[in-house]
C-alpha atoms as a PDB file:
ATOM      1  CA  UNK A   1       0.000   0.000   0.000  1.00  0.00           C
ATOM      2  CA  UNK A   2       1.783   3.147  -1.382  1.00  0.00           C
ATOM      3  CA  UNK A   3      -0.772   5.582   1.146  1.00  0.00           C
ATOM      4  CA  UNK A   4      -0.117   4.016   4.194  1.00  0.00           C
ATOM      5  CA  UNK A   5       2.006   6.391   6.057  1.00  0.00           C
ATOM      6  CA  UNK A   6       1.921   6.943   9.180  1.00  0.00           C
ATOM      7  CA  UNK A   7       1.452  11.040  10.558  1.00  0.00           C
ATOM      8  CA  UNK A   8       4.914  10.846  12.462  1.00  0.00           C
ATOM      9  CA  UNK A   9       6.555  10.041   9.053  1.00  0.00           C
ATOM     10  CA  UNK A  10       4.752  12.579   7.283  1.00  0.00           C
ATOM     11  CA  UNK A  11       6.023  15.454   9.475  1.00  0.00           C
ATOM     12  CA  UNK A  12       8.823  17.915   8.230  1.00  0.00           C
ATOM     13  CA  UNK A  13      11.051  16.602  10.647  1.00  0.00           C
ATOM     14  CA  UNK A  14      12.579  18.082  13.767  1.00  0.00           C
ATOM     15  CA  UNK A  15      13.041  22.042  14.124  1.00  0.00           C
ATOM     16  CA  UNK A  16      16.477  22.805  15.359  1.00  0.00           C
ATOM     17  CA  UNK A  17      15.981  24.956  18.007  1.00  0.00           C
ATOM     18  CA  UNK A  18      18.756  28.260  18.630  1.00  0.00           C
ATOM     19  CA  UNK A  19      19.950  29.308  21.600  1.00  0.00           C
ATOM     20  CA  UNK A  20      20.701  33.086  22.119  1.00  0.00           C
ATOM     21  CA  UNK A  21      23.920  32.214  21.811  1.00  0.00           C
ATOM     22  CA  UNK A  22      23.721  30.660  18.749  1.00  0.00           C
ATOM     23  CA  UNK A  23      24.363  27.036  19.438  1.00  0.00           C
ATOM     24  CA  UNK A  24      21.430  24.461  18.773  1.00  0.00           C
ATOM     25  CA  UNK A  25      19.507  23.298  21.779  1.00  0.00           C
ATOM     26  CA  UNK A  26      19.458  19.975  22.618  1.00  0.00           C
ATOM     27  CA  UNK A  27      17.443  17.723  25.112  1.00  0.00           C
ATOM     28  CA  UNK A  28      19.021  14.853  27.743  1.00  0.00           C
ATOM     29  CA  UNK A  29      17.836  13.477  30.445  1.00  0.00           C
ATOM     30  CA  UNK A  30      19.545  13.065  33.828  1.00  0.00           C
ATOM     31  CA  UNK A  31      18.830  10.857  36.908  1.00  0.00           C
ATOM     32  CA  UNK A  32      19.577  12.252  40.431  1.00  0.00           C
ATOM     33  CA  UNK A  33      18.058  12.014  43.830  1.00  0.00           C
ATOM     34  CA  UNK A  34      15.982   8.763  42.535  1.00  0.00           C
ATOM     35  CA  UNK A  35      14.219  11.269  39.775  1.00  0.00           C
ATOM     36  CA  UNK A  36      14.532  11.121  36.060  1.00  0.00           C
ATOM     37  CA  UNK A  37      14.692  15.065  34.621  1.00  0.00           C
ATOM     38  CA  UNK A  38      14.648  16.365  31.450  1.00  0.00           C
ATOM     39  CA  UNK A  39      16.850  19.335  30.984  1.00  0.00           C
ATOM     40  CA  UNK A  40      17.881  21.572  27.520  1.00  0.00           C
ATOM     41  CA  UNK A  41      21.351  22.765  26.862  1.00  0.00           C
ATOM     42  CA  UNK A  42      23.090  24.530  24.690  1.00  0.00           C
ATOM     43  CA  UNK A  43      25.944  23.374  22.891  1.00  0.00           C
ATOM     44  CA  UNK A  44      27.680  26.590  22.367  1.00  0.00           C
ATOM     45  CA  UNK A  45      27.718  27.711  25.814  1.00  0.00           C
ATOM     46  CA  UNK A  46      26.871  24.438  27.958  1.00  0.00           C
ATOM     47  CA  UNK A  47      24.215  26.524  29.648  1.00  0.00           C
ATOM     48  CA  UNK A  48      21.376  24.624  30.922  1.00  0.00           C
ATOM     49  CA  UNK A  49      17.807  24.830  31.853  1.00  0.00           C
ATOM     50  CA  UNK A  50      14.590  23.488  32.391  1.00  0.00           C
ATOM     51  CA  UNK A  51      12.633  23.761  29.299  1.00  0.00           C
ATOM     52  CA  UNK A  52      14.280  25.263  25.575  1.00  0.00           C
ATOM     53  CA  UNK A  53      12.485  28.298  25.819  1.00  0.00           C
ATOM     54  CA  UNK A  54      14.536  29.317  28.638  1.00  0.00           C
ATOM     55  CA  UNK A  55      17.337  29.392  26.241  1.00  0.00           C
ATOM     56  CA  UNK A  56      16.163  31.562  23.908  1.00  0.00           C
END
């Protein structure tokens, strides 16, 4: 079936996000105290924070 594909494949692909210092903004995730967190950084500048809109 040529018109089976799925909506995730269909999608432009993933937006690489800019820091304000110009380096792309990545996600990890990082266990500590018994908790899994999710944390952005920049590559650039190694700056960190909660969510990627913190870094823009």
């Amino acid at each position: 079936m040529a018109g089976a594909i799925s909506k995730n494949a269909r999608r432009g692909g993933e937006k690489i996000l800019t820091s304000r210092w110009g380096g792309a903004i990545k996600m990890k995730s990082v266990f500590e105290n018994g908790k899994l967190r999710h944390v952005a950084y920049c590559e650039k500048s190694g700056n960190t924070a909660r969510k990627p809109k913190d870094l823009m």
